[in-house]
PDB file of N, CA and C in Angstrom:
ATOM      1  N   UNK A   1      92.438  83.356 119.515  1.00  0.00           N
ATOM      2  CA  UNK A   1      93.691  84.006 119.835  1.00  0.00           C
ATOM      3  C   UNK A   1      94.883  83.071 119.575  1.00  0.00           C
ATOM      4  N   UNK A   2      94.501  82.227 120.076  1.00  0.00           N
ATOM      5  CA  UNK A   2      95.857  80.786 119.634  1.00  0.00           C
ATOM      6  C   UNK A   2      95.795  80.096 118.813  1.00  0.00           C
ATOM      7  N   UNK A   3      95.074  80.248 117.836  1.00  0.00           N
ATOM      8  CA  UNK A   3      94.985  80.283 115.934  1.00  0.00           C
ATOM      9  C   UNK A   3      95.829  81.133 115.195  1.00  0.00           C
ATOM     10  N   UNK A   4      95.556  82.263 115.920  1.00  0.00           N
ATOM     11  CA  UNK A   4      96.106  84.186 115.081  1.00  0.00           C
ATOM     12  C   UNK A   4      97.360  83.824 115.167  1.00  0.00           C
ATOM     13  N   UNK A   5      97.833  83.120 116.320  1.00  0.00           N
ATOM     14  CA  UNK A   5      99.447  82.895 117.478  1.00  0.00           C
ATOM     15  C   UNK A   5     100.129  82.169 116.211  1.00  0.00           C
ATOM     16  N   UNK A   6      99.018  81.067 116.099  1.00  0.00           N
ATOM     17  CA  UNK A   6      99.895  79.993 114.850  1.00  0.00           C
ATOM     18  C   UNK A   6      99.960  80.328 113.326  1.00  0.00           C
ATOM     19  N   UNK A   7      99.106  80.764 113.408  1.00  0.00           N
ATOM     20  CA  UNK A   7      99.251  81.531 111.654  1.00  0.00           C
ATOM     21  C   UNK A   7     100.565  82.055 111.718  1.00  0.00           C
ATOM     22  N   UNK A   8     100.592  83.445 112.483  1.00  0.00           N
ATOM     23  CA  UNK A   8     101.617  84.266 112.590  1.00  0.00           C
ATOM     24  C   UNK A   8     102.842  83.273 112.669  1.00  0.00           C
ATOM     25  N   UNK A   9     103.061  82.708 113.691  1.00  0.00           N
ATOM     26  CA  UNK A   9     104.201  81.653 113.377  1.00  0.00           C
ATOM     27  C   UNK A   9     104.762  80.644 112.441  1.00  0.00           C
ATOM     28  N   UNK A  10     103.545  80.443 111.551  1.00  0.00           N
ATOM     29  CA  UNK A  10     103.616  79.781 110.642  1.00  0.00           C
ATOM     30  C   UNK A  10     104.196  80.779 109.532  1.00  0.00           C
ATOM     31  N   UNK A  11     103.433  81.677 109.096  1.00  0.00           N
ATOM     32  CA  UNK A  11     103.881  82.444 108.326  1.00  0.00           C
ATOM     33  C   UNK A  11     105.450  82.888 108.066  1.00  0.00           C
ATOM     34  N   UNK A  12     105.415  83.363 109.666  1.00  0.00           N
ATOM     35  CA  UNK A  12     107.395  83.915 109.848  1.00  0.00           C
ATOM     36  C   UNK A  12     108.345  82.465 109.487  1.00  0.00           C
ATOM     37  N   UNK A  13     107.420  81.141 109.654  1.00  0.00           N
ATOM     38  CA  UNK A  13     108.499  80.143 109.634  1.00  0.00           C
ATOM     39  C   UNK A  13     108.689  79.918 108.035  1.00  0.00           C
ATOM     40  N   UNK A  14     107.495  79.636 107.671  1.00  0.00           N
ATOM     41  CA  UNK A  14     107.579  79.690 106.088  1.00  0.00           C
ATOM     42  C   UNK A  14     108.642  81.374 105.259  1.00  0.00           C
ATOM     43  N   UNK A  15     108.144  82.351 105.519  1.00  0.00           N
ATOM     44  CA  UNK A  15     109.143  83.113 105.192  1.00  0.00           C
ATOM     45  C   UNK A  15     110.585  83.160 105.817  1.00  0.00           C
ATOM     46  N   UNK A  16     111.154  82.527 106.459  1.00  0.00           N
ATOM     47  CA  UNK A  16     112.649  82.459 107.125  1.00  0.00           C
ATOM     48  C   UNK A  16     112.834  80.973 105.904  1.00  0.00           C
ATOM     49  N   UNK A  17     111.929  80.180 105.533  1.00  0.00           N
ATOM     50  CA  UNK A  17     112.989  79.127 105.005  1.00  0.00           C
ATOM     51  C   UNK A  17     112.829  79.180 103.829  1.00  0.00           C
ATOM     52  N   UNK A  18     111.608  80.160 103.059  1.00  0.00           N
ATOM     53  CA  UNK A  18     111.461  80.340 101.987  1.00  0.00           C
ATOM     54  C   UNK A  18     113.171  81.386 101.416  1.00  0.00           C
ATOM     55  N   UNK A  19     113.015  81.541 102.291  1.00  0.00           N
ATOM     56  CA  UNK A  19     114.496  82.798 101.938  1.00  0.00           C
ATOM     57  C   UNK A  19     115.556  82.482 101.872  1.00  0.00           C
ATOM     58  N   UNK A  20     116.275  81.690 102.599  1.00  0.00           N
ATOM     59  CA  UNK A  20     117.169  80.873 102.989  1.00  0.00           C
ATOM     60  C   UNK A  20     116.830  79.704 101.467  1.00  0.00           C
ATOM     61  N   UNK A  21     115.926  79.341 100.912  1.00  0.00           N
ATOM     62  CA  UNK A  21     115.869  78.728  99.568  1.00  0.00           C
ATOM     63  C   UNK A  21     115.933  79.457  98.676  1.00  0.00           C
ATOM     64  N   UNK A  22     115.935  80.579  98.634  1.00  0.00           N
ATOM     65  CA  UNK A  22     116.186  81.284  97.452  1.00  0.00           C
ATOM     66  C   UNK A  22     117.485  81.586  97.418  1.00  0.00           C
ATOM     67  N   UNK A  23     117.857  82.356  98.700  1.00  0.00           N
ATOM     68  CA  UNK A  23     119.436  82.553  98.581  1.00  0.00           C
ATOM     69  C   UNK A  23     120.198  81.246  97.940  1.00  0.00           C
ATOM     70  N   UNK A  24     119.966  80.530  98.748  1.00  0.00           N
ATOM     71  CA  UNK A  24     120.798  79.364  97.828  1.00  0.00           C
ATOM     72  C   UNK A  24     120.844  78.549  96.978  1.00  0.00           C
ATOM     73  N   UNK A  25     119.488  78.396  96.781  1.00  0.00           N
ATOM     74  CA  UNK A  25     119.071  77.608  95.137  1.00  0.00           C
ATOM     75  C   UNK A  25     118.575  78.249  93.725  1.00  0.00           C
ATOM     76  N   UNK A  26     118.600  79.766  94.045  1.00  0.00           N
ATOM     77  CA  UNK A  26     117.915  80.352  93.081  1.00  0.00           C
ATOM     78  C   UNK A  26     118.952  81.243  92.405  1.00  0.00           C
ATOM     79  N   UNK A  27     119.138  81.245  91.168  1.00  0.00           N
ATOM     80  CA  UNK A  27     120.003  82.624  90.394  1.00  0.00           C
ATOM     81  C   UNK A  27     118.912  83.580  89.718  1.00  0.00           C
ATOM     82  N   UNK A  28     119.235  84.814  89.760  1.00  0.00           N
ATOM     83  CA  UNK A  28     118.332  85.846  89.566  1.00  0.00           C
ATOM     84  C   UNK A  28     119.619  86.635  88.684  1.00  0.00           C
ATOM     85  N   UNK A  29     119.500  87.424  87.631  1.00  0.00           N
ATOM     86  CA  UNK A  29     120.014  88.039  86.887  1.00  0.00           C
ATOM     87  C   UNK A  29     121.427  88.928  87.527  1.00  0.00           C
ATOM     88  N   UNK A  30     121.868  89.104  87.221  1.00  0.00           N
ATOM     89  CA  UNK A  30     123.547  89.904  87.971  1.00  0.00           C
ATOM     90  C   UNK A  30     122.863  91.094  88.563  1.00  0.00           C
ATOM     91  N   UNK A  31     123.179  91.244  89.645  1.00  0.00           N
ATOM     92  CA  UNK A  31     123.247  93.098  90.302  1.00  0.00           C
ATOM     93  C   UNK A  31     121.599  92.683  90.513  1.00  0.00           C
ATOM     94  N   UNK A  32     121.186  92.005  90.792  1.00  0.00           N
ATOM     95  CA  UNK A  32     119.438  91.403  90.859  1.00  0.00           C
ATOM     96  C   UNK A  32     119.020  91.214  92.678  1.00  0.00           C
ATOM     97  N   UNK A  33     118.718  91.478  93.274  1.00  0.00           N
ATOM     98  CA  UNK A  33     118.656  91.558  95.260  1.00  0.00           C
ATOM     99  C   UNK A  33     116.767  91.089  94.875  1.00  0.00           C
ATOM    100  N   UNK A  34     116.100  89.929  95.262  1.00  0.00           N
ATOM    101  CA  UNK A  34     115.171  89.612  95.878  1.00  0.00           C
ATOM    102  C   UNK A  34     114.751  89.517  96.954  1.00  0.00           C
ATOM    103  N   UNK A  35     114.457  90.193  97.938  1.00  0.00           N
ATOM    104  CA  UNK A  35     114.144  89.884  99.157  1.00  0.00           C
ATOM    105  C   UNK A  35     112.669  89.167  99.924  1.00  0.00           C
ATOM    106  N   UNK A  36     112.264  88.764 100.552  1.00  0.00           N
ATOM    107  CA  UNK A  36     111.092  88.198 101.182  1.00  0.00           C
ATOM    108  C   UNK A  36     110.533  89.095 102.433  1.00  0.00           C
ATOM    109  N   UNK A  37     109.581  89.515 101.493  1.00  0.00           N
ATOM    110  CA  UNK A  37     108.769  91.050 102.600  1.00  0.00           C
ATOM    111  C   UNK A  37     108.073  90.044 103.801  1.00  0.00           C
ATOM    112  N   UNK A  38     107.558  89.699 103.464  1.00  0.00           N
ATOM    113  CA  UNK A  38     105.792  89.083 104.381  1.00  0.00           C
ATOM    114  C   UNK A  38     105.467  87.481 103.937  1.00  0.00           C
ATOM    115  N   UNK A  39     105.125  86.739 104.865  1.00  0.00           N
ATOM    116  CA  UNK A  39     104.511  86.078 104.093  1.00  0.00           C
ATOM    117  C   UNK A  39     102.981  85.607 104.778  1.00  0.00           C
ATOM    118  N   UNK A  40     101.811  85.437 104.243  1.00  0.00           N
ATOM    119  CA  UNK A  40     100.531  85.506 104.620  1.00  0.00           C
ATOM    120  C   UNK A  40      99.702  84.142 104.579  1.00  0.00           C
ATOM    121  N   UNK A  41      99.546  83.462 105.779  1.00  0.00           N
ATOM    122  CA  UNK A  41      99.005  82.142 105.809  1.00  0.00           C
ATOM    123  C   UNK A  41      97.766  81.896 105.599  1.00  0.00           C
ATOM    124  N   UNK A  42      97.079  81.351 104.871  1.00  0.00           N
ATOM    125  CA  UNK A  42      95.511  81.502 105.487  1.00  0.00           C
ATOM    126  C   UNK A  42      94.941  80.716 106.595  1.00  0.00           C
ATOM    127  N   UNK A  43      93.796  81.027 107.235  1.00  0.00           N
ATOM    128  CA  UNK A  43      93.500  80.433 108.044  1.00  0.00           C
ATOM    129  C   UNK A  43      93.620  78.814 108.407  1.00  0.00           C
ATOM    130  N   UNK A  44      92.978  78.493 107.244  1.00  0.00           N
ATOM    131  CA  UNK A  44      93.260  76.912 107.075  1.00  0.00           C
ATOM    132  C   UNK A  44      94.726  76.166 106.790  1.00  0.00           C
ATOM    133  N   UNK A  45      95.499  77.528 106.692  1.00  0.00           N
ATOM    134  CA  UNK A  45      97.215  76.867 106.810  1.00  0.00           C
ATOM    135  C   UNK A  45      97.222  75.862 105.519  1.00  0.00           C
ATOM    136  N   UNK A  46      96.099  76.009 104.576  1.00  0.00           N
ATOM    137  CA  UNK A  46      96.252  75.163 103.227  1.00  0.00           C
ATOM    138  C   UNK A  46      97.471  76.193 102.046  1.00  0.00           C
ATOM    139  N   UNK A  47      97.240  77.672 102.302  1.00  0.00           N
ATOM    140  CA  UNK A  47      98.136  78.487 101.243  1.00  0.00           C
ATOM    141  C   UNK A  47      98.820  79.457 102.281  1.00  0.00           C
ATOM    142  N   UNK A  48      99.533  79.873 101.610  1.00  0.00           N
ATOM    143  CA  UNK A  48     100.676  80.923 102.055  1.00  0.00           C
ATOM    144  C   UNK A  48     100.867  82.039 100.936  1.00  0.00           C
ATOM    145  N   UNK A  49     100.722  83.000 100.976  1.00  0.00           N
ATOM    146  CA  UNK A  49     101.453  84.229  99.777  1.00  0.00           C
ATOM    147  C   UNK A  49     102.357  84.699 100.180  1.00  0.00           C
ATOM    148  N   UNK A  50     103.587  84.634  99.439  1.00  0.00           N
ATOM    149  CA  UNK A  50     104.996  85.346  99.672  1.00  0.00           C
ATOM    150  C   UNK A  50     104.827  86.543  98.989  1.00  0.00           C
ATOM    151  N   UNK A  51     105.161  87.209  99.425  1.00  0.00           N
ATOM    152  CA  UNK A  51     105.292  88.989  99.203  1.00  0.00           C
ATOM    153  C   UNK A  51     107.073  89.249  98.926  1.00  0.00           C
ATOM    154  N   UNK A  52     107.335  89.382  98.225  1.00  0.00           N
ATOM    155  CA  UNK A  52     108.395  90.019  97.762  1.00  0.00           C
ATOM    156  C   UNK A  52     108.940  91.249  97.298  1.00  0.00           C
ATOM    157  N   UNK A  53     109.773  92.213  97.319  1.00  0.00           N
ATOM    158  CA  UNK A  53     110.201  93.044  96.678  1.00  0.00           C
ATOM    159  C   UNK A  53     111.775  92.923  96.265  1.00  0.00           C
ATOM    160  N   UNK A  54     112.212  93.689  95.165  1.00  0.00           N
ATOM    161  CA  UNK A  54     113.543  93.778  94.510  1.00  0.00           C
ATOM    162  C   UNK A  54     113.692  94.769  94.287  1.00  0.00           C
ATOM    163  N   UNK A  55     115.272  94.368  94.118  1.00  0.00           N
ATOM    164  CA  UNK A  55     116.113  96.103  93.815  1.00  0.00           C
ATOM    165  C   UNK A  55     117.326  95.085  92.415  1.00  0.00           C
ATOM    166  N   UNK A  56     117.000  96.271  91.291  1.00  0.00           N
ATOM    167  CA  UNK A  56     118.182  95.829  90.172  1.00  0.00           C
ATOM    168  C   UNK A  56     117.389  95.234  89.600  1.00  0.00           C
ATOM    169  N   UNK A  57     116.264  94.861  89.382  1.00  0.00           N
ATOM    170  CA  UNK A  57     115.175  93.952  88.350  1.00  0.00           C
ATOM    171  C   UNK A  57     113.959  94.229  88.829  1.00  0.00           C
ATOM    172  N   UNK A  58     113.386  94.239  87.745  1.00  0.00           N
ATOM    173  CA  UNK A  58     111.753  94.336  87.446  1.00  0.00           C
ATOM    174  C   UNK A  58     110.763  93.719  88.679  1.00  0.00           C
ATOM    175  N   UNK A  59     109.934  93.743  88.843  1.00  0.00           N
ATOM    176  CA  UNK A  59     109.634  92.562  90.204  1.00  0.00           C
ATOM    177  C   UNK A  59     108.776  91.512  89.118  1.00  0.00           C
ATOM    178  N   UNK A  60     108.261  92.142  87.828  1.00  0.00           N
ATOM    179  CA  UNK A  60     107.471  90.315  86.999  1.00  0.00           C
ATOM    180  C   UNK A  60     108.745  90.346  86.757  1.00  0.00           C
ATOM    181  N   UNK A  61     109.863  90.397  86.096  1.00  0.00           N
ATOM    182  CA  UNK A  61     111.384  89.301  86.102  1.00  0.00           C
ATOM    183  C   UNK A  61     111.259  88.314  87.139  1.00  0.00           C
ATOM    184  N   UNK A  62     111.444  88.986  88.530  1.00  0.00           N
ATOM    185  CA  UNK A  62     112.190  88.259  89.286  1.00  0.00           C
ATOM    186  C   UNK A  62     110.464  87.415  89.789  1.00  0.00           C
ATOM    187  N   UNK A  63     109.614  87.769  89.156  1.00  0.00           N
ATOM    188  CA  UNK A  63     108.145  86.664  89.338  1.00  0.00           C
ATOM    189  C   UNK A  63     108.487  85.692  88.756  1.00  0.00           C
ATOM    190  N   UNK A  64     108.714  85.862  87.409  1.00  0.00           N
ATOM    191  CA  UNK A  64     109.678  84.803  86.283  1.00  0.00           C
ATOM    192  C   UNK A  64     109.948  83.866  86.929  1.00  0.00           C
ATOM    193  N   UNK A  65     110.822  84.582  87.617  1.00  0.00           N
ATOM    194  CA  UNK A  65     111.897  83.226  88.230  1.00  0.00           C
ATOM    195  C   UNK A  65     111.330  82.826  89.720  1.00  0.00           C
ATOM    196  N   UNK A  66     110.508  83.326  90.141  1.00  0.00           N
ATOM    197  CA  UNK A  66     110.073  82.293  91.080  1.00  0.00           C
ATOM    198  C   UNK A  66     109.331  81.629  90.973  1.00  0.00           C
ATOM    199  N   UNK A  67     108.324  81.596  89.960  1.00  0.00           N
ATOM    200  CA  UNK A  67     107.189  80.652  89.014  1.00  0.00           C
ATOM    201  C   UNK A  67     107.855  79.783  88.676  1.00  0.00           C
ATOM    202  N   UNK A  68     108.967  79.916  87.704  1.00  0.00           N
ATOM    203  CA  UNK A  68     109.425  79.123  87.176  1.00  0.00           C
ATOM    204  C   UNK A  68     110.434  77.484  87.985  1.00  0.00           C
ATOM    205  N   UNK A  69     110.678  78.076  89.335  1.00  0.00           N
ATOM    206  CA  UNK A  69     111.245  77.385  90.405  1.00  0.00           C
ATOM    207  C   UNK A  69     110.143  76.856  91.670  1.00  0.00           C
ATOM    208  N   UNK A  70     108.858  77.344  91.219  1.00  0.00           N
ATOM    209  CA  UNK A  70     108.024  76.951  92.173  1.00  0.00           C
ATOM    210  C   UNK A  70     108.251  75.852  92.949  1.00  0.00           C
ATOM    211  N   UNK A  71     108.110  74.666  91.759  1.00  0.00           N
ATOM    212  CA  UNK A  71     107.899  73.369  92.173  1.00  0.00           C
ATOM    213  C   UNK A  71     108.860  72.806  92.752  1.00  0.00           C
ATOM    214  N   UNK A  72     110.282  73.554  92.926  1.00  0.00           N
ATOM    215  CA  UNK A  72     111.129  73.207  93.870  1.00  0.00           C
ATOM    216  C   UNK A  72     111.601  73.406  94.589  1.00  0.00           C
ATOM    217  N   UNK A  73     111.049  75.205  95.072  1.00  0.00           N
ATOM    218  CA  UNK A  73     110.908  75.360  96.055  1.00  0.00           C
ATOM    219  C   UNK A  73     110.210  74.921  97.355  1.00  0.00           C
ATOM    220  N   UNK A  74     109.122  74.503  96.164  1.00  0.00           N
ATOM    221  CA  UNK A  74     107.507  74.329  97.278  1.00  0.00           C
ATOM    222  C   UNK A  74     108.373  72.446  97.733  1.00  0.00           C
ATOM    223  N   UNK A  75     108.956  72.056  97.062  1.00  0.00           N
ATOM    224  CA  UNK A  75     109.055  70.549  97.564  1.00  0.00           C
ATOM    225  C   UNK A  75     110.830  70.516  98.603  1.00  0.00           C
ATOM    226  N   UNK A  76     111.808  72.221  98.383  1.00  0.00           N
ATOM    227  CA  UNK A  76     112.349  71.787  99.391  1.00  0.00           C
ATOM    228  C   UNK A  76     111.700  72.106 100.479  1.00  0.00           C
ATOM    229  N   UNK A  77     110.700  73.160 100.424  1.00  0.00           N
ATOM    230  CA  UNK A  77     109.792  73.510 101.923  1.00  0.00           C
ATOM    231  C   UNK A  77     108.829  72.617 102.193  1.00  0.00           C
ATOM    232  N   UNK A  78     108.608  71.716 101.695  1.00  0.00           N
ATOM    233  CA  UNK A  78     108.014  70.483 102.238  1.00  0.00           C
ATOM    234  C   UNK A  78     108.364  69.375 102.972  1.00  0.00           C
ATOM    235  N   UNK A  79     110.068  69.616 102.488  1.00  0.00           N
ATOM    236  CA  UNK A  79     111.094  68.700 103.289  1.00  0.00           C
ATOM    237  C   UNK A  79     111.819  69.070 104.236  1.00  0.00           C
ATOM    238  N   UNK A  80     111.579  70.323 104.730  1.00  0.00           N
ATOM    239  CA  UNK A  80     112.243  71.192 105.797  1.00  0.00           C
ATOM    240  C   UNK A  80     111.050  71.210 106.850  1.00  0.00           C
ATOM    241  N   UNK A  81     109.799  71.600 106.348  1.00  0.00           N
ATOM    242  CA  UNK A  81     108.990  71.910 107.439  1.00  0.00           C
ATOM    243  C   UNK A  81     108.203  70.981 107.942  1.00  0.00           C
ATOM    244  N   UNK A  82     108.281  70.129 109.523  1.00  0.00           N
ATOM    245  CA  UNK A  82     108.051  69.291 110.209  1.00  0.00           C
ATOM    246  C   UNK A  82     106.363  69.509 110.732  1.00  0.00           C
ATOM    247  N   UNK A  83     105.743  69.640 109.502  1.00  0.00           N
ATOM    248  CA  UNK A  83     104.507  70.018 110.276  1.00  0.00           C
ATOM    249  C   UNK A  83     103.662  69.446 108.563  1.00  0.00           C
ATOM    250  N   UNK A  84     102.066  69.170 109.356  1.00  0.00           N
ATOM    251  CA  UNK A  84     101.485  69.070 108.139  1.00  0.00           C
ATOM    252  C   UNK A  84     100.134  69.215 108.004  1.00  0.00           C
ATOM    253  N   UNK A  85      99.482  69.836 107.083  1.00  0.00           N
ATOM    254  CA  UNK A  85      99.714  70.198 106.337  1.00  0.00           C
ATOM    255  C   UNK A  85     100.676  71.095 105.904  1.00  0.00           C
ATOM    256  N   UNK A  86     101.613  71.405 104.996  1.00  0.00           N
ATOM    257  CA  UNK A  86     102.592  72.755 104.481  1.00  0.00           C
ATOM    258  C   UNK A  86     102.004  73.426 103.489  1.00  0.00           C
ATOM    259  N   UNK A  87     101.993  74.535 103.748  1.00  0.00           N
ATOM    260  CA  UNK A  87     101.123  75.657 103.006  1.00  0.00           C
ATOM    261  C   UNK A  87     101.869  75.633 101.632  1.00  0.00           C
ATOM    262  N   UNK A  88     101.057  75.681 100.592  1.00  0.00           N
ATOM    263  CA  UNK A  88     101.108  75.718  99.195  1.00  0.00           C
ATOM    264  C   UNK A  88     101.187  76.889  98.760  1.00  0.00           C
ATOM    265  N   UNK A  89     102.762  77.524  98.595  1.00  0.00           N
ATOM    266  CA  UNK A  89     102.846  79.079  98.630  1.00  0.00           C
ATOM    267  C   UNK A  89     102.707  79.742  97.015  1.00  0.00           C
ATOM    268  N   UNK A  90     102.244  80.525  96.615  1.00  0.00           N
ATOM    269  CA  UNK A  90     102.250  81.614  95.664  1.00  0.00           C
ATOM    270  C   UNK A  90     102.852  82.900  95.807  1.00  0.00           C
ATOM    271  N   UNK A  91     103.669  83.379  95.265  1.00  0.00           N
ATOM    272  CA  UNK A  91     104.217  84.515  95.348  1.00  0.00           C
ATOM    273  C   UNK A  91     103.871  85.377  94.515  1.00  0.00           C
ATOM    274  N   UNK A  92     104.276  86.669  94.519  1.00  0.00           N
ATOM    275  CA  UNK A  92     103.211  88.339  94.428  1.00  0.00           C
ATOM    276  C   UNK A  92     104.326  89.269  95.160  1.00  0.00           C
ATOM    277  N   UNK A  93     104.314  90.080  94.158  1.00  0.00           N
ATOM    278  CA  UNK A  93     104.972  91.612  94.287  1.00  0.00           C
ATOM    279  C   UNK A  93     104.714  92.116  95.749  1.00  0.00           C
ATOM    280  N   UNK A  94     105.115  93.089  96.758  1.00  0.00           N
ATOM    281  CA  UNK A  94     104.831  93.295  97.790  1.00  0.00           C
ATOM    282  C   UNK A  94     103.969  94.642  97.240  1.00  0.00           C
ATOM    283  N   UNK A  95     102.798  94.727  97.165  1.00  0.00           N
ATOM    284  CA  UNK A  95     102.584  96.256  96.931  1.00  0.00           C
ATOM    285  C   UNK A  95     102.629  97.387  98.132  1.00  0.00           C
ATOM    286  N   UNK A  96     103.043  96.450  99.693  1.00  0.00           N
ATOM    287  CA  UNK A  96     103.019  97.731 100.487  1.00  0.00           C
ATOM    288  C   UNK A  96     104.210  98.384 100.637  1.00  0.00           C
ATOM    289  N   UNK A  97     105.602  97.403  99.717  1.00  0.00           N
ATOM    290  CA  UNK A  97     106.511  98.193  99.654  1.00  0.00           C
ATOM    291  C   UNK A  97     107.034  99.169  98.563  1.00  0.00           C
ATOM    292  N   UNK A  98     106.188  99.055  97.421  1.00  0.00           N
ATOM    293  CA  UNK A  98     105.997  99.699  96.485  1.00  0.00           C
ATOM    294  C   UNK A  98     105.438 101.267  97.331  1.00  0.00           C
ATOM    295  N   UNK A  99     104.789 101.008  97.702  1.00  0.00           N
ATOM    296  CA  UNK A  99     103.954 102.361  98.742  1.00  0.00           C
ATOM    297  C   UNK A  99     104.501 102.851  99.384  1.00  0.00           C
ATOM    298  N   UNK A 100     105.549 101.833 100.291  1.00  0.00           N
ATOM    299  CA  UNK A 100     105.910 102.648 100.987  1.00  0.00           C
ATOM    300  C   UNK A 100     107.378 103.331 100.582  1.00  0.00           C
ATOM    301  N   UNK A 101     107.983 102.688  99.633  1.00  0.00           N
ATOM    302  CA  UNK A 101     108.915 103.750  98.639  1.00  0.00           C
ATOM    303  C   UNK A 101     108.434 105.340  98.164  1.00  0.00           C
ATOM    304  N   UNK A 102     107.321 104.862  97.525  1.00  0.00           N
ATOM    305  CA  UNK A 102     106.622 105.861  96.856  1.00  0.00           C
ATOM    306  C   UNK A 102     106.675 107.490  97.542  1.00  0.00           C
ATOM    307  N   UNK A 103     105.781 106.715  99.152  1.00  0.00           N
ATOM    308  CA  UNK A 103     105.905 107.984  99.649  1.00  0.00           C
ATOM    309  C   UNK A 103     107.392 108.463 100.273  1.00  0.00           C
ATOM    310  N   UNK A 104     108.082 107.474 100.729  1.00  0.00           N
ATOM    311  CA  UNK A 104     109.696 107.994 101.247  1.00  0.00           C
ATOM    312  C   UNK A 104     110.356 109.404  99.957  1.00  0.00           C
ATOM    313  N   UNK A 105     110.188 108.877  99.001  1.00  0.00           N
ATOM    314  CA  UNK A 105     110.487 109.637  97.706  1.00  0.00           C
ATOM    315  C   UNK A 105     110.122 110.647  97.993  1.00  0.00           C
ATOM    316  N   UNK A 106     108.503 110.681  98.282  1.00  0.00           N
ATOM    317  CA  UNK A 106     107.636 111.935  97.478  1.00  0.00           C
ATOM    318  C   UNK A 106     107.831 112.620  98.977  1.00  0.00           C
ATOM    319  N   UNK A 107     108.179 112.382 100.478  1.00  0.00           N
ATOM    320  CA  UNK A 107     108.878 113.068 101.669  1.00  0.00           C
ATOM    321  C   UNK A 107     109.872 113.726 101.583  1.00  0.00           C
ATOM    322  N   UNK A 108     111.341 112.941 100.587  1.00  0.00           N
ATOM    323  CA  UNK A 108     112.486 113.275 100.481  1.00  0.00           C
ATOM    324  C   UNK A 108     112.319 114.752  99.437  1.00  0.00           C
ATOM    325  N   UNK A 109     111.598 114.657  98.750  1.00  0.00           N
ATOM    326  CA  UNK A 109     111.073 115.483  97.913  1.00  0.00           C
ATOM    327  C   UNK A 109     110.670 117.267  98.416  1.00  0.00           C
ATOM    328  N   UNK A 110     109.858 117.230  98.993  1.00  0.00           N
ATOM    329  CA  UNK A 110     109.111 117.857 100.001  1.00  0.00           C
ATOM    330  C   UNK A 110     109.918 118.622 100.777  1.00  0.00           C
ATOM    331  N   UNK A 111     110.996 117.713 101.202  1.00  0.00           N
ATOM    332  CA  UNK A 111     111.859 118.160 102.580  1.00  0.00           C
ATOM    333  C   UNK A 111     112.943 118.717 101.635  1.00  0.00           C
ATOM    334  N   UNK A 112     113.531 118.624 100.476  1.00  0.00           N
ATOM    335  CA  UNK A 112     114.417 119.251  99.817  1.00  0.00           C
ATOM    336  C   UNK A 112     114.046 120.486  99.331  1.00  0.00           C
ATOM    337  N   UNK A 113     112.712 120.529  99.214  1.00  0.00           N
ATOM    338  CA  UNK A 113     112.208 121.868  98.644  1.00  0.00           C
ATOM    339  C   UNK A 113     111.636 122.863 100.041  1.00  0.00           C
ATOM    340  N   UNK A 114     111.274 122.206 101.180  1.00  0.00           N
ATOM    341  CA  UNK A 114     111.540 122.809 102.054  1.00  0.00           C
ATOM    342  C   UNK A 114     110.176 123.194 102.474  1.00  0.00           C
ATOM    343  N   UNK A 115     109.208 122.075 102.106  1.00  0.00           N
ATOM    344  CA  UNK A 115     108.064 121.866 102.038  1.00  0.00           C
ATOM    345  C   UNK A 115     107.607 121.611 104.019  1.00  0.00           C
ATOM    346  N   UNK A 116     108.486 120.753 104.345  1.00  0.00           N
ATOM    347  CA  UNK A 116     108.951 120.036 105.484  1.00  0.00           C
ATOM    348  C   UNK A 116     109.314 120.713 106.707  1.00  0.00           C
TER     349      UNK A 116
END
């Protein structure tokens, strides 16, 4: 139970500073919004997956550019986070927000036609 406690905390901490590094060190194409959905620790707190979604660009674009900035992201979150090991993050499309667009759509849909 007080493993699950620290993951979870770990996770939210890594996604609050992963974000806060992008906002400010990262340029993403004009009219381009990246946001930081989730991020998922593993047990052993050795990796982390950032989950992302965007609005105004592709989500492999804006993969582009976080691959391409990895290595400095991953080393300012190494210098921010007072703990150690620091999870070695990879980032990935959010697919549950892909889903959960999908269906908002295919509701809004429904309810206009009066399906609802």
């Amino acid at each position: 139970m007080a493993a699950l406690r620290r993951i979870e905390r770990i996770s939210q901490v890594v996604r609050e500073e992963v974000t806060k590094i992008i906002d400010r060190e990262l340029e993403f194409p004009e009219n381009a919004m990246v946001t930081i959905t989730r991020v998922a620790a593993s047990r052993d707190i050795l990796h982390a997956n950032v989950y992302f979604s965007t609005f105004g660009v592709p989500p492999e674009d804006a993969l582009a550019v976080l691959q391409k900035n990895i290595y400095h992201i991953q080393q300012m979150l190494n210098r921010r986070l007072r703990m150690r090991p620091v999870p070695k993050i990879r980032f990935a499309p959010d697919a549950e927000e892909e889903n959960r667009e999908r269906v908002e759509k295919s509701l809004a849909v429904a309810k206009r036609e009066g399906k609802l």
